[in-house]
PDB file of N, CA and C in Angstrom:
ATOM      1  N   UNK A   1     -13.116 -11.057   5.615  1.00  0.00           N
ATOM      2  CA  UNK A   1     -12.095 -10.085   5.228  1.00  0.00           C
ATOM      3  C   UNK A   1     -12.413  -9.522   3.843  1.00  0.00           C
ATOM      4  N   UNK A   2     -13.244  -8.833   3.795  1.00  0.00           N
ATOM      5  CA  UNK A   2     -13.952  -8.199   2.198  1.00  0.00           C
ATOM      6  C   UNK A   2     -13.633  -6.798   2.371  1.00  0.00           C
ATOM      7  N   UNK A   3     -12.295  -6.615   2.423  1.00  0.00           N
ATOM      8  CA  UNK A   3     -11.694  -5.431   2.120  1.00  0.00           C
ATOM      9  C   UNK A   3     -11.472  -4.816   0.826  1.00  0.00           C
ATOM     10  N   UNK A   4     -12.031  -3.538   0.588  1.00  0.00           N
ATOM     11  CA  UNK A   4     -11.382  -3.478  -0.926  1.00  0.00           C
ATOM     12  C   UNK A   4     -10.254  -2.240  -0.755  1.00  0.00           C
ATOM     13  N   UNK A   5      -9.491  -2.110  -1.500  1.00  0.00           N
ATOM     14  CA  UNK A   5      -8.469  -1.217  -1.722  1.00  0.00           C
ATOM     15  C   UNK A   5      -8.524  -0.585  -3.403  1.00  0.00           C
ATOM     16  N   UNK A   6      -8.255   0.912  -3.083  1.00  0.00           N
ATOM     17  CA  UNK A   6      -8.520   2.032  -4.588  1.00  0.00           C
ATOM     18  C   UNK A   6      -7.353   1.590  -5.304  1.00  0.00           C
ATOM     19  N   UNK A   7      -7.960   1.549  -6.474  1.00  0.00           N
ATOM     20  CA  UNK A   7      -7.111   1.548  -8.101  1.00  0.00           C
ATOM     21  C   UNK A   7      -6.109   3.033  -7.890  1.00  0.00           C
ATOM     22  N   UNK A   8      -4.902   2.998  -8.078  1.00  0.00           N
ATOM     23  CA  UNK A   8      -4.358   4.263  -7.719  1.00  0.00           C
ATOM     24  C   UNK A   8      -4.218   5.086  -8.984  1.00  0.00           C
ATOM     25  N   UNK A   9      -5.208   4.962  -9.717  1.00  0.00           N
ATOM     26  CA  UNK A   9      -5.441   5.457 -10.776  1.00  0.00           C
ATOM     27  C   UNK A   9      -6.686   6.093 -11.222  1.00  0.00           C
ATOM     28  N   UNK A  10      -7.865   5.086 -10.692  1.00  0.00           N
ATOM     29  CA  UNK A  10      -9.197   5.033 -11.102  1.00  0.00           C
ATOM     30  C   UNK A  10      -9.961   5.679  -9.831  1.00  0.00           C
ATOM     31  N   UNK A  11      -9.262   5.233  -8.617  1.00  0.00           N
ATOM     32  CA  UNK A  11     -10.041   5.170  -7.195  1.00  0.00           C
ATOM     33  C   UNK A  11     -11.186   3.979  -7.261  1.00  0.00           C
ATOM     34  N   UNK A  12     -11.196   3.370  -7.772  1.00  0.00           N
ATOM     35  CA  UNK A  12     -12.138   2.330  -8.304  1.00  0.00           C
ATOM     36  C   UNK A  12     -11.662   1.430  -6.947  1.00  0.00           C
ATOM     37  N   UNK A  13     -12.890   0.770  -6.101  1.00  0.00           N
ATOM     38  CA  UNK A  13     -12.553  -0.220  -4.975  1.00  0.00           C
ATOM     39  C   UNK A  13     -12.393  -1.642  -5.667  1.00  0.00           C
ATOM     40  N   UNK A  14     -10.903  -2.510  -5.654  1.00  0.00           N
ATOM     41  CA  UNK A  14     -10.807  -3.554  -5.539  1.00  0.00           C
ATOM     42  C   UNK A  14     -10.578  -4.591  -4.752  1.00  0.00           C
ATOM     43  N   UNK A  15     -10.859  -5.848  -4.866  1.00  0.00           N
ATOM     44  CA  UNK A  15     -10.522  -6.848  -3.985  1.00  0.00           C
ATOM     45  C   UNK A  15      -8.439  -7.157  -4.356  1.00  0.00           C
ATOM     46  N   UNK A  16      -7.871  -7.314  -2.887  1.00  0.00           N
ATOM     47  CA  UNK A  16      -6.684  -7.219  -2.913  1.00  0.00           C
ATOM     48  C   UNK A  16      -6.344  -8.179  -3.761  1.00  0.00           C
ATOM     49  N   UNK A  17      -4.768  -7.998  -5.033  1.00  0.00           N
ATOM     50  CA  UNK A  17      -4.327  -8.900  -6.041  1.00  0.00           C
ATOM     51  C   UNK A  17      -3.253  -9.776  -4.968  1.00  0.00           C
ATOM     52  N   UNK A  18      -1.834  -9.006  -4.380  1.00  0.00           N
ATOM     53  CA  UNK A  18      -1.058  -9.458  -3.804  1.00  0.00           C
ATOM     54  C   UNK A  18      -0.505  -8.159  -3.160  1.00  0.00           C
ATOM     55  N   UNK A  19       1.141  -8.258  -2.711  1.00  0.00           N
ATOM     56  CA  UNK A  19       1.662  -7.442  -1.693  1.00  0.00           C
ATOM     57  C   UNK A  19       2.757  -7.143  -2.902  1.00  0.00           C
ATOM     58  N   UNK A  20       3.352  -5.678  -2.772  1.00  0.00           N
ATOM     59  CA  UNK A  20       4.669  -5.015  -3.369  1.00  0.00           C
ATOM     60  C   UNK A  20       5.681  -5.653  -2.221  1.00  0.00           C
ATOM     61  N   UNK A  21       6.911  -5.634  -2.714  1.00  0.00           N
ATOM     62  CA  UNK A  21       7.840  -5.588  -1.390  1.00  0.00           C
ATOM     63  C   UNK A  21       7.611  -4.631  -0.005  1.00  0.00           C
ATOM     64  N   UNK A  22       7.997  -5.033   0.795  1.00  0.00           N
ATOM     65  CA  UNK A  22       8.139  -4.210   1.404  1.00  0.00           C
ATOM     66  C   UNK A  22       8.776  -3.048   1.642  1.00  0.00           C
ATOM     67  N   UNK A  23       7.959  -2.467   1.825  1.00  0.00           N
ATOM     68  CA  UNK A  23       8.599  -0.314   1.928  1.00  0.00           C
ATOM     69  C   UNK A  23       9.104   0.130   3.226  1.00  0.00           C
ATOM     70  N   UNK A  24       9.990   1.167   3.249  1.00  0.00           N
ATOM     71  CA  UNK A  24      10.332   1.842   4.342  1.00  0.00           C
ATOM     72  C   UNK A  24      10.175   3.068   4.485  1.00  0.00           C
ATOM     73  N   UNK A  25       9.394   4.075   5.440  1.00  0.00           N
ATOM     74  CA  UNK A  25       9.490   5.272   5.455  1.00  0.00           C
ATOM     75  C   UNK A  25       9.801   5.770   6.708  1.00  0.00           C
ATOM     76  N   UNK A  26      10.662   6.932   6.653  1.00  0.00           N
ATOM     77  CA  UNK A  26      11.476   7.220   7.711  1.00  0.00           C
ATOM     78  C   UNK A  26      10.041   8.261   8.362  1.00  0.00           C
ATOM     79  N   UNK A  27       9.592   8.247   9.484  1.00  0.00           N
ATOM     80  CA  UNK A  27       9.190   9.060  10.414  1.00  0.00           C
ATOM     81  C   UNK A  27       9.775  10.093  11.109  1.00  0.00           C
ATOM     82  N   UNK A  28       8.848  10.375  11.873  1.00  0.00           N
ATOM     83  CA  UNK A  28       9.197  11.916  12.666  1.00  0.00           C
ATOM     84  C   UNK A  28       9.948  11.291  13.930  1.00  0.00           C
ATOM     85  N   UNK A  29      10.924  11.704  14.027  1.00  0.00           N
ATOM     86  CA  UNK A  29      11.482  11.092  15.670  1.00  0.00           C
ATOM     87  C   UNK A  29      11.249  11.781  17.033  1.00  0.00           C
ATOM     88  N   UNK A  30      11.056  10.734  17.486  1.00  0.00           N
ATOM     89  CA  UNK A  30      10.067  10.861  19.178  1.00  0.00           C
ATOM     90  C   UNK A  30      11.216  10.661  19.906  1.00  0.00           C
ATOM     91  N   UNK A  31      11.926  12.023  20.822  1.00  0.00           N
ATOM     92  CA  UNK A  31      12.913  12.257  21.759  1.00  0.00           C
ATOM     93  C   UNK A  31      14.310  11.752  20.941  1.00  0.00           C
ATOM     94  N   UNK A  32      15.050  10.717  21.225  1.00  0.00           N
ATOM     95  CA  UNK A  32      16.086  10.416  20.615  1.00  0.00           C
ATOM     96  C   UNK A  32      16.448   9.512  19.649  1.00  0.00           C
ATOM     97  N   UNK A  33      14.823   8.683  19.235  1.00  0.00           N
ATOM     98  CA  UNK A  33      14.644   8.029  18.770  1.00  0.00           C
ATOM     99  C   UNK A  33      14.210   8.187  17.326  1.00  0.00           C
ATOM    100  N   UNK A  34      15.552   7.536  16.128  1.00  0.00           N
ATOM    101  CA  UNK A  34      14.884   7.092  14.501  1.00  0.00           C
ATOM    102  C   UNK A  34      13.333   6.597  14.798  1.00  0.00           C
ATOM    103  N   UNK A  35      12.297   6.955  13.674  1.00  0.00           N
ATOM    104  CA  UNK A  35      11.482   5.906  13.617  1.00  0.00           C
ATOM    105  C   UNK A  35      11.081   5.864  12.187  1.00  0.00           C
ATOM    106  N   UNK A  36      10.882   4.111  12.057  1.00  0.00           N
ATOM    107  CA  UNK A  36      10.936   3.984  10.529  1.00  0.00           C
ATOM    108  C   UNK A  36       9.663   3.406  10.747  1.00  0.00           C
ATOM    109  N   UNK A  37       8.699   3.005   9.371  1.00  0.00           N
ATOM    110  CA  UNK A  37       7.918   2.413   9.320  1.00  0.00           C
ATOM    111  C   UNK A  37       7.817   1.172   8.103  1.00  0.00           C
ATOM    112  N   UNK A  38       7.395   0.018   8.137  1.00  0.00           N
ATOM    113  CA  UNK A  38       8.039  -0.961   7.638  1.00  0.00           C
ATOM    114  C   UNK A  38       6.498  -1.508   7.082  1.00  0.00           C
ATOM    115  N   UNK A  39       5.652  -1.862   5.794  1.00  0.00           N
ATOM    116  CA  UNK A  39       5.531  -2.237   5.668  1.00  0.00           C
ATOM    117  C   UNK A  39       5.092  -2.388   3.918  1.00  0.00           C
ATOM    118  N   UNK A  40       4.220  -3.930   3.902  1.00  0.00           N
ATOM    119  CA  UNK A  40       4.288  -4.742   2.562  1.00  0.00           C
ATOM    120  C   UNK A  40       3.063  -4.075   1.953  1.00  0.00           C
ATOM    121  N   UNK A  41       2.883  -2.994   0.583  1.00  0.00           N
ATOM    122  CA  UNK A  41       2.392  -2.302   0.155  1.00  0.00           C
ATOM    123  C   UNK A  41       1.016  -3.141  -0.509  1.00  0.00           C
ATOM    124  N   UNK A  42       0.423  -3.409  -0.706  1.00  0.00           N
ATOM    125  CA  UNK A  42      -0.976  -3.488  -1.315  1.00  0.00           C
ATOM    126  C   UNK A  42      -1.221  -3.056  -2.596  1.00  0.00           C
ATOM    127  N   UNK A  43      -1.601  -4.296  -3.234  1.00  0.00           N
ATOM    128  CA  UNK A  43      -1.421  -3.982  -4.596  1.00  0.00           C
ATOM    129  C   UNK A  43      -2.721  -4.408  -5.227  1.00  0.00           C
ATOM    130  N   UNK A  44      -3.538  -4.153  -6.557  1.00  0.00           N
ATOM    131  CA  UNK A  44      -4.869  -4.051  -6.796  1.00  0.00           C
ATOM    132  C   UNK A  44      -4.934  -4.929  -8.349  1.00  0.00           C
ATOM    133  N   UNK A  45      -6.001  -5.472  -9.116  1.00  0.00           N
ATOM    134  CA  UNK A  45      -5.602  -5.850 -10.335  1.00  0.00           C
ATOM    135  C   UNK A  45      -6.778  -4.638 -10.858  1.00  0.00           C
ATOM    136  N   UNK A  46      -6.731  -3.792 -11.244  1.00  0.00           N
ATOM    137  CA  UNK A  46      -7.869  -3.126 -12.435  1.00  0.00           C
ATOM    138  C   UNK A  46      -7.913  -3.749 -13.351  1.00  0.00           C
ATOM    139  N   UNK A  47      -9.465  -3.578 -13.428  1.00  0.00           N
ATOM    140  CA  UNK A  47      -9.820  -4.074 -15.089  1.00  0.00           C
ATOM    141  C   UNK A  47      -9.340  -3.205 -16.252  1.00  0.00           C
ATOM    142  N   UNK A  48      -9.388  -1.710 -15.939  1.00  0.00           N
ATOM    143  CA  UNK A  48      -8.990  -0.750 -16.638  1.00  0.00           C
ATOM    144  C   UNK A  48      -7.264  -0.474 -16.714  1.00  0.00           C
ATOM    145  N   UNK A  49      -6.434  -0.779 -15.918  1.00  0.00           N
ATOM    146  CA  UNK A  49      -5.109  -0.383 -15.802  1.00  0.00           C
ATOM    147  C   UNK A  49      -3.771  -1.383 -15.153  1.00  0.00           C
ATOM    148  N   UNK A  50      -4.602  -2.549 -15.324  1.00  0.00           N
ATOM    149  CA  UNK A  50      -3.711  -3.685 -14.804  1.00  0.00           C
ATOM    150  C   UNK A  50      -3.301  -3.687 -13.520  1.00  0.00           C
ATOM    151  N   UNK A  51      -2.150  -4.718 -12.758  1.00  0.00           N
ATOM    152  CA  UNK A  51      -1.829  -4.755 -11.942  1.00  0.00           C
ATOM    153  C   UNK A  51      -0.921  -3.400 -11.652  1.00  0.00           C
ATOM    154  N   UNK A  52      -1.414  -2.875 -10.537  1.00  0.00           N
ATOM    155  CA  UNK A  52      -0.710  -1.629  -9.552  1.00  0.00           C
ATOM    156  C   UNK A  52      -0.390  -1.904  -8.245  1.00  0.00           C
TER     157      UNK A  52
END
């Protein structure tokens, strides 16, 4: 699992620090249906800009 994820600052690829809470974003609704999307955000440590 040698995923890296961008510094949202730098774009710089890091290895993952931990998870933000979890987020919610409301989607486009399909026929009669809300749809939300639910998840735990990804967070990075830069050397240049700390934890994001």
């Amino acid at each position: 699992m040698g995923e890296r994820w961008p510094c949202p600052e730098s774009g710089q690829a890091l290895a993952l620090f931990d998870h933000a809470e979890e987020r919610v974003w409301r989607y486009l609704d399909r026929c009669a249906f809300h749809t939300f999307l639910h998840a735990p955000v990804p967070r990075v440590e830069c050397p240049q800009h700390g934890k994001l």
